[in-house]
N, C-alpha and C. Protein backbone atom coordinates (compact mmCIF):
# COMPACT_ATOMS: atom_id res chain seq x y z
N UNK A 1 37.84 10.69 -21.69
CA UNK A 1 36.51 10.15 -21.64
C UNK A 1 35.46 11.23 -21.79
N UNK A 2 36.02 12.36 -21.44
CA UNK A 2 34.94 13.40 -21.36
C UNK A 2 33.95 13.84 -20.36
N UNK A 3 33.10 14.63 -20.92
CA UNK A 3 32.01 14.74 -19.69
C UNK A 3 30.95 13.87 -19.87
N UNK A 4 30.83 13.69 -18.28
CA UNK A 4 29.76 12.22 -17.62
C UNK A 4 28.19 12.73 -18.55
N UNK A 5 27.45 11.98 -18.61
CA UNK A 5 26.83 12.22 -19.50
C UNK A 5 25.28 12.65 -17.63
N UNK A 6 24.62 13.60 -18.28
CA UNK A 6 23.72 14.13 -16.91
C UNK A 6 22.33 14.03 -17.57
N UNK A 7 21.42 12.77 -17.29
CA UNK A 7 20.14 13.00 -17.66
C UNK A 7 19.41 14.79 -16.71
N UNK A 8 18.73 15.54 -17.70
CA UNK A 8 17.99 16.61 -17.31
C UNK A 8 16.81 16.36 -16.77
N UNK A 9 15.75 15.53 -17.11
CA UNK A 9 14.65 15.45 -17.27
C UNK A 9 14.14 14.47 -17.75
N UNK A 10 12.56 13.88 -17.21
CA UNK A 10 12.26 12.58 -18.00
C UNK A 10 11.35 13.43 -19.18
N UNK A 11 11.83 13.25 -20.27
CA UNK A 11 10.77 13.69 -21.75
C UNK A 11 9.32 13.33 -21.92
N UNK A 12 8.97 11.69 -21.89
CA UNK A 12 8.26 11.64 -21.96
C UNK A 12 7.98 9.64 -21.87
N UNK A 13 6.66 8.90 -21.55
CA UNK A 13 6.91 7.52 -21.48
C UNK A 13 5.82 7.41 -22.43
N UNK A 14 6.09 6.06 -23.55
CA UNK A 14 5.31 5.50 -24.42
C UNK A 14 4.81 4.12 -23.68
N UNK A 15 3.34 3.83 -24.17
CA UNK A 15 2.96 2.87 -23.88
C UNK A 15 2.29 2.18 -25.16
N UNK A 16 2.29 0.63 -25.61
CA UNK A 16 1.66 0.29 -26.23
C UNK A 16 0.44 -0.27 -25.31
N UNK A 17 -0.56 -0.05 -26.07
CA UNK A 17 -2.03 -0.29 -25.36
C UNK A 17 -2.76 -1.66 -26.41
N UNK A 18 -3.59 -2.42 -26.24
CA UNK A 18 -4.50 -3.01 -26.64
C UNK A 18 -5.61 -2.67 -27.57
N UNK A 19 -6.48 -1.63 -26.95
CA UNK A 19 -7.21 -1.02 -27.72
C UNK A 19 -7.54 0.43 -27.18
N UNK A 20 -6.61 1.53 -28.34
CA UNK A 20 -6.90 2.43 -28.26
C UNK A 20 -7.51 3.55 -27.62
N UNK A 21 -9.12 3.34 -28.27
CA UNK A 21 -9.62 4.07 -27.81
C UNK A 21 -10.16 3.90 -26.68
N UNK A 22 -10.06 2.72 -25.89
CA UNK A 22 -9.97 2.56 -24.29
C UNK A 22 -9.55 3.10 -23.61
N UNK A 23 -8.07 3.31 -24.07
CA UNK A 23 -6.75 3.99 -23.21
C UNK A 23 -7.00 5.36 -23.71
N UNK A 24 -7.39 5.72 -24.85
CA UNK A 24 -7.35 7.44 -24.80
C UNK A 24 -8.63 7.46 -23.70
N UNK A 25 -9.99 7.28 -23.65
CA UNK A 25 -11.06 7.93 -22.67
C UNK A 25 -10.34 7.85 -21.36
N UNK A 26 -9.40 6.75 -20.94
CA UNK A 26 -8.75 6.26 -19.70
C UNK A 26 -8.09 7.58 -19.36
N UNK A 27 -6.86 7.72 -19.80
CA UNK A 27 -5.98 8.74 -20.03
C UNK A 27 -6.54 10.38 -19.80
N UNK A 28 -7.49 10.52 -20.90
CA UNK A 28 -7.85 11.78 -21.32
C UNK A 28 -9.30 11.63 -19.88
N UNK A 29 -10.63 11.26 -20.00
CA UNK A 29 -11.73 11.36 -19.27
C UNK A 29 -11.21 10.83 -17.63
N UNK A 30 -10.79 10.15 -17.36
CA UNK A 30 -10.31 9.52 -16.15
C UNK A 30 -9.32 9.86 -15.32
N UNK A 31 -7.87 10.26 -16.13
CA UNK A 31 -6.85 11.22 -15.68
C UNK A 31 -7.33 12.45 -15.79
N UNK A 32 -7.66 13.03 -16.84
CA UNK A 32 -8.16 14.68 -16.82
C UNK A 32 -6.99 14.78 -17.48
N UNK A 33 -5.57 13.78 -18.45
CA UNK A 33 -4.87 14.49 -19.37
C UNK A 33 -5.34 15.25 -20.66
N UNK A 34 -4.48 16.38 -21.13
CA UNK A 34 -5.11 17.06 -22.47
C UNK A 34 -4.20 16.37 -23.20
N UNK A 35 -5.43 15.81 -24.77
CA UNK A 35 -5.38 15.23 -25.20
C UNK A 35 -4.26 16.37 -26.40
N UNK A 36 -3.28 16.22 -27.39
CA UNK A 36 -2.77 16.64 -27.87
C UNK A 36 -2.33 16.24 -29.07
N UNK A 37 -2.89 15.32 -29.27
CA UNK A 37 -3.03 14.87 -30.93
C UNK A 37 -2.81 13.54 -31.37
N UNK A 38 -2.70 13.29 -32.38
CA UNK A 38 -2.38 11.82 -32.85
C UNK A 38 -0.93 12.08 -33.89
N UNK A 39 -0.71 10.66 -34.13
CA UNK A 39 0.40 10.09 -35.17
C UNK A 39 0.48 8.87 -35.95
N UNK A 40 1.34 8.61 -36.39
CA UNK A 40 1.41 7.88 -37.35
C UNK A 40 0.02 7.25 -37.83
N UNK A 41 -0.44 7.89 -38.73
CA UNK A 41 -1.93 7.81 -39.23
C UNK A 41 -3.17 7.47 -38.10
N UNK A 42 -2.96 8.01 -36.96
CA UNK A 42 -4.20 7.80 -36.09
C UNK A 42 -3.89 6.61 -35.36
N UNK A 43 -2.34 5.74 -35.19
CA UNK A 43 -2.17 4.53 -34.06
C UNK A 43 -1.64 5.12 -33.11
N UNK A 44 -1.18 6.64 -32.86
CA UNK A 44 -0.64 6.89 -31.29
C UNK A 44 -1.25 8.29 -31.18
N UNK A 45 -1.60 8.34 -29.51
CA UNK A 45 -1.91 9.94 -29.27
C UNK A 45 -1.28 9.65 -28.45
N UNK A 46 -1.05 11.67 -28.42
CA UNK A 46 -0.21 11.85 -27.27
C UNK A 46 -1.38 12.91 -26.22
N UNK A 47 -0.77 13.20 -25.01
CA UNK A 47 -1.11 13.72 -24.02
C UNK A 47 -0.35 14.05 -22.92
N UNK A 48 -0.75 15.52 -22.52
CA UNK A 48 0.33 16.24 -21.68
C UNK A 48 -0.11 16.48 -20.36
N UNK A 49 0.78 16.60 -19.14
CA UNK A 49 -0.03 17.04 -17.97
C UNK A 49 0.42 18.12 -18.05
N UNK A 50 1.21 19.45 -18.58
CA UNK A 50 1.50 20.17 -18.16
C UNK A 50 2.66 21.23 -19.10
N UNK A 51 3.47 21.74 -18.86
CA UNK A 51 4.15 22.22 -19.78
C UNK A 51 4.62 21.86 -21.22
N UNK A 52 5.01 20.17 -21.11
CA UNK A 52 5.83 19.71 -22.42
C UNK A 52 4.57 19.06 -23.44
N UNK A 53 4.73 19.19 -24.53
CA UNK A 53 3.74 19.07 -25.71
C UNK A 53 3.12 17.49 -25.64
N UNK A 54 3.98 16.15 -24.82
CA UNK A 54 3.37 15.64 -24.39
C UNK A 54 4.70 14.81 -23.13
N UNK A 55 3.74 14.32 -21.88
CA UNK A 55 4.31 13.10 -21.10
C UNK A 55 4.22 11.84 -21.68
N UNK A 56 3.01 11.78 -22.04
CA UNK A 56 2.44 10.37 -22.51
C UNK A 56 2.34 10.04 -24.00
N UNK A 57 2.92 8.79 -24.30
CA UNK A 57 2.07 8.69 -25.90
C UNK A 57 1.62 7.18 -25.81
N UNK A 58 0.60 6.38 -26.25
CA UNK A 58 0.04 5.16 -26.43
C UNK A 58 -0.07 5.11 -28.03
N UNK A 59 0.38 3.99 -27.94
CA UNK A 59 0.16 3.67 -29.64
C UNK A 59 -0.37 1.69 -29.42
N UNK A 60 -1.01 2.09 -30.72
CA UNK A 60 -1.48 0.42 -30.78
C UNK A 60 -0.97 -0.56 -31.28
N UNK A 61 -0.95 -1.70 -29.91
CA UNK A 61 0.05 -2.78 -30.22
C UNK A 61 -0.22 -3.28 -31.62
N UNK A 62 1.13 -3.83 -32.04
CA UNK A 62 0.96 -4.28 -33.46
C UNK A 62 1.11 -6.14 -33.43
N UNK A 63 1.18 -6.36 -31.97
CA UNK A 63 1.56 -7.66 -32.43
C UNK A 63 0.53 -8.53 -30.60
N UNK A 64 0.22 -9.32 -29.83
CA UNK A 64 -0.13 -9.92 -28.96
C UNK A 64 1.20 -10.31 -27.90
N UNK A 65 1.15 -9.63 -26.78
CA UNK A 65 2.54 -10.29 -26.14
C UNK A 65 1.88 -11.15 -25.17
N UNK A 66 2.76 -11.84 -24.30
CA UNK A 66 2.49 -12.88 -23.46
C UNK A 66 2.10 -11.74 -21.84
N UNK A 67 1.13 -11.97 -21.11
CA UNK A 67 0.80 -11.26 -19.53
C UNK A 67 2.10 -11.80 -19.22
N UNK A 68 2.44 -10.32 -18.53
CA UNK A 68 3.75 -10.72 -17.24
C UNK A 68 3.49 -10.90 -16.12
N UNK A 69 4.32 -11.71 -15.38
CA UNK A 69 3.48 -11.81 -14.27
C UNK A 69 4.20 -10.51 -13.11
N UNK A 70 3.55 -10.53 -12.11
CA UNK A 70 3.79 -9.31 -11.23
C UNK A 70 5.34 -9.52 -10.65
N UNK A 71 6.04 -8.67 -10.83
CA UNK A 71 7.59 -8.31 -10.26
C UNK A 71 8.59 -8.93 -11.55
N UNK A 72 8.16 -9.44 -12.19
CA UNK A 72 8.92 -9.88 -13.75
C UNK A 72 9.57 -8.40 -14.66
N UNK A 73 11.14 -8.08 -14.65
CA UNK A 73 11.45 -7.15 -15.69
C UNK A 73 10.25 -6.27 -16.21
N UNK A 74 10.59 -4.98 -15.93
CA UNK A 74 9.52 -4.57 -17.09
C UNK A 74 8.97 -3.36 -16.51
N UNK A 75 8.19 -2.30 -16.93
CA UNK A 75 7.40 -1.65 -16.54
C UNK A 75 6.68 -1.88 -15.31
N UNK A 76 7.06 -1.12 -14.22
CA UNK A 76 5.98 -1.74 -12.86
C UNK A 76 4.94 -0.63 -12.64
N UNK A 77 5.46 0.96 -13.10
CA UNK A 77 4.11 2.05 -12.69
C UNK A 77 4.27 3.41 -13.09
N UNK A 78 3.73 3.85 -13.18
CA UNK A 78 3.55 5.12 -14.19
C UNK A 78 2.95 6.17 -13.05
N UNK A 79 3.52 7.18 -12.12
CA UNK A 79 3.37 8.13 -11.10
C UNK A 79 2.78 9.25 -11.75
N UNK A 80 1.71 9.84 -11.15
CA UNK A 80 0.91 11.13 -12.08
C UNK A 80 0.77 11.71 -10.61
N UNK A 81 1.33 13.04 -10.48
CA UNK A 81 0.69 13.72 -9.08
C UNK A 81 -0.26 14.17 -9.29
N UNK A 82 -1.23 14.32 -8.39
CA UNK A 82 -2.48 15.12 -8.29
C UNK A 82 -2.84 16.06 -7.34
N UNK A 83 -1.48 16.65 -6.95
CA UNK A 83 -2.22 17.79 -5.48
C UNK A 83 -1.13 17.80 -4.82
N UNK A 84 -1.57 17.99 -3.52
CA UNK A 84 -0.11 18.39 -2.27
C UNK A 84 -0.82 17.88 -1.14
N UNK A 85 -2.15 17.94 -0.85
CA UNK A 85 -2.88 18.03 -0.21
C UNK A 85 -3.51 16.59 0.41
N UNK A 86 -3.85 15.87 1.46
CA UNK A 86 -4.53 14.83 1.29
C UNK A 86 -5.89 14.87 0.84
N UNK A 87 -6.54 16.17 1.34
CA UNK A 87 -7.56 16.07 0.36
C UNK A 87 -7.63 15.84 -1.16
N UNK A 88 -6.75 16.54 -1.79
CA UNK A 88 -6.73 16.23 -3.36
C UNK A 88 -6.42 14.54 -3.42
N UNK A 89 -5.80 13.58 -2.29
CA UNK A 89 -6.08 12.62 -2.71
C UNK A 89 -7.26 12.23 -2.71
N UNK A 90 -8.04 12.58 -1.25
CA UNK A 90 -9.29 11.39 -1.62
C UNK A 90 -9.97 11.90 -2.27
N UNK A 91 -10.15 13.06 -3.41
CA UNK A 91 -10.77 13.84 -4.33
C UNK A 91 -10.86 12.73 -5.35
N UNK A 92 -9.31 12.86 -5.74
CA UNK A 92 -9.20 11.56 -6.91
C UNK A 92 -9.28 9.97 -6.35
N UNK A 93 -9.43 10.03 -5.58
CA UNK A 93 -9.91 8.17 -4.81
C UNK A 93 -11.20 8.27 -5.32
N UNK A 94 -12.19 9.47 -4.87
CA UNK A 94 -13.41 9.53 -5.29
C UNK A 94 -13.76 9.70 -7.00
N UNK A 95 -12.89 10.47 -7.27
CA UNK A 95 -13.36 10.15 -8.73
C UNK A 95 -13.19 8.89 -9.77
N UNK A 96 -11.84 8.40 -9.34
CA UNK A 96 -10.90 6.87 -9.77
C UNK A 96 -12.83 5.69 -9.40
N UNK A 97 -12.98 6.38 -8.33
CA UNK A 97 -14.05 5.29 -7.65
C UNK A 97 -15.65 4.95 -8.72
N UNK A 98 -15.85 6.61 -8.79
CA UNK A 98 -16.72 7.23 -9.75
C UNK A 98 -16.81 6.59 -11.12
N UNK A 99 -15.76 6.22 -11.33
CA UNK A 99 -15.37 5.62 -12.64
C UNK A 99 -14.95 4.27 -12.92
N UNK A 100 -15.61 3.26 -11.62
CA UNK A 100 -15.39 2.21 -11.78
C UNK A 100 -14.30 1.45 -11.62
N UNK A 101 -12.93 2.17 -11.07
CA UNK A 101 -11.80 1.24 -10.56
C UNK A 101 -11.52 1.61 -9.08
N UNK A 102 -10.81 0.50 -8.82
CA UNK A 102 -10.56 0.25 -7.43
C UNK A 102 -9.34 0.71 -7.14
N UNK A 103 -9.14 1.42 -6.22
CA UNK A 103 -7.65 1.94 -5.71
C UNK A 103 -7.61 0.69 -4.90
N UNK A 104 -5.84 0.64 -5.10
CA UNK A 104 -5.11 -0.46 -4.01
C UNK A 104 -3.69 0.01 -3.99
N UNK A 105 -2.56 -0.40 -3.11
CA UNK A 105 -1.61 0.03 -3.43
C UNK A 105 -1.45 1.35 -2.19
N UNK A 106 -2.33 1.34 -1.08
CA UNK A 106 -2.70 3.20 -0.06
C UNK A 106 -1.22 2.98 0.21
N UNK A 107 -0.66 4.33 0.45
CA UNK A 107 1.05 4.57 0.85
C UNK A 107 0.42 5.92 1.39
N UNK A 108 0.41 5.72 2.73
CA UNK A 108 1.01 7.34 3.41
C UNK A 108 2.18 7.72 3.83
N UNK A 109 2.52 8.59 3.96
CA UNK A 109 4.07 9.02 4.42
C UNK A 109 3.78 10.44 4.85
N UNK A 110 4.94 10.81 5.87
CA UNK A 110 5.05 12.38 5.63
C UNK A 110 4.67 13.18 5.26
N UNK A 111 5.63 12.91 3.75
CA UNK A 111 5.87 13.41 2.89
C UNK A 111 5.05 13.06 1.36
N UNK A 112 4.56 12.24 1.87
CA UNK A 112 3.78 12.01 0.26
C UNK A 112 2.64 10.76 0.20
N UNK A 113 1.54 10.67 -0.12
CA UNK A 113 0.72 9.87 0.06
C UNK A 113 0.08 9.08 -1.37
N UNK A 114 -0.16 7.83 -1.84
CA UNK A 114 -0.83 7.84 -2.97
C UNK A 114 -1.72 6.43 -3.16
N UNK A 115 -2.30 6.36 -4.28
CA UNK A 115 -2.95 4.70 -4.41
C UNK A 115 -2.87 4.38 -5.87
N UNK A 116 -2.75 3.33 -5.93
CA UNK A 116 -2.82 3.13 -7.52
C UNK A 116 -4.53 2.35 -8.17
N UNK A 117 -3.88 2.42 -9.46
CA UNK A 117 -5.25 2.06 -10.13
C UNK A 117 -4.72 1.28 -11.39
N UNK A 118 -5.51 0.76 -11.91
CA UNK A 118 -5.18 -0.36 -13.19
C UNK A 118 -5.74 0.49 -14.58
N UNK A 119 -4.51 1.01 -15.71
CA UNK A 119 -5.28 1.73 -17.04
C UNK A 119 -5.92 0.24 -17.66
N UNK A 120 -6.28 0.26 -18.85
CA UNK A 120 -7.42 -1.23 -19.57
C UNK A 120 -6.62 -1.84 -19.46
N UNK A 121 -5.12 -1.92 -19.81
CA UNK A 121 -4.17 -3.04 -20.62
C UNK A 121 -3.43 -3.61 -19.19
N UNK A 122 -4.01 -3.31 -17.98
CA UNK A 122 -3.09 -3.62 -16.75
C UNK A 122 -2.14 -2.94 -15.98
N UNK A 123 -1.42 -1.46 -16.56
CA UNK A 123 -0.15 -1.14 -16.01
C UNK A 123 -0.91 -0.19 -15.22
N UNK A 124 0.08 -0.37 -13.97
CA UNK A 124 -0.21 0.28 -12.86
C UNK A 124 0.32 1.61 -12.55
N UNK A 125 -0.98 2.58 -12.63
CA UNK A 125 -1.02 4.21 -12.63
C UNK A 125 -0.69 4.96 -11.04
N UNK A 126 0.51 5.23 -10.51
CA UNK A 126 -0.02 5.51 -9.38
C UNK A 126 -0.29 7.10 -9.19
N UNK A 127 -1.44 7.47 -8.20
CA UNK A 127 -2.14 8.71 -8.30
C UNK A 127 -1.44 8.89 -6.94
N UNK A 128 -0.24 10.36 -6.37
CA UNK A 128 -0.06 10.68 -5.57
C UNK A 128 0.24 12.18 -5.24
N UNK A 129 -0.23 13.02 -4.14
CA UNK A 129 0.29 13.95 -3.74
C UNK A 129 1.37 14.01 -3.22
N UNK A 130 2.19 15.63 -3.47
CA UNK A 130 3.55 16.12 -2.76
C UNK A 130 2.85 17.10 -1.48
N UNK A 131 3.08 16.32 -0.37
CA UNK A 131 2.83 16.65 0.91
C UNK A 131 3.99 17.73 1.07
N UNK A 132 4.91 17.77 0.65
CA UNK A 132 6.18 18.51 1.26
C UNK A 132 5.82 20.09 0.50
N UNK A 133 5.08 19.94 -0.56
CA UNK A 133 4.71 21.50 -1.43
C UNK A 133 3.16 21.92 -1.03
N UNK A 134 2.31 21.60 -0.24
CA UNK A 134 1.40 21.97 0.04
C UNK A 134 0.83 22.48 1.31
């Protein structure tokens, strides 16, 4: 059979978005991701938090799908850390706020604290610190 096969690392998550350039200001002005280019003639950018050329790519839906409803198969949330610190959370509570969305979703722990927020198209972003590295 061979050797077990060992995921390393997550590469990177695609999202199809609605409209574009919603989700890039979202992404790029709102997250604070760097923006890192486009593809296939200007329907997907990508964007990185950090070492790899990108985490994220959005490209534009090509077709109308049906709303899922909440806990249905599927994509449930997309985790972005922002700090270690609880302050760096309510930093970004305050800025998420600044910018017109509502955190919901508060989780404290220990070890790790966070809230989520809604990008345009609905999927749920959650913004959390690593309490255990700070």
């Amino acid at each position: 059979m061979g050797v077990p096969l060992k995921v390393e690392a997550l590469g990177h998550v695609s999202l199809f978005v609605k409209d574009l350039e919603a989700s890039i200001r979202f992404y790029r002005d709102v997250l604070g991701l760097k923006d890192v280019g486009r593809g296939k003639n200007g329907r997907i950018a990508f964007f990185s938090a950090g070492p790899h050329h990108h985490d994220l790519s959005i490209e534009a839906a090509r077709v109308d799908g049906p709303e899922r409803p909440r806990g249905a198969a599927g994509l449930y949330h997309i985790a972005f850390q922002v700090g270690t610190t609880r302050e760096a959370l309510d930093a970004a509570r305050r800025w998420v706020e600044a910018h017109g969305l509502g955190p919901f979703g508060e989780m404290n722990a220990s070890e790790s604290a966070s809230f989520s927020i809604h990008d345009p198209d609905g999927h749920e972003i959650e913004l959390y610190v690593d309490l255990r590295a700070g």
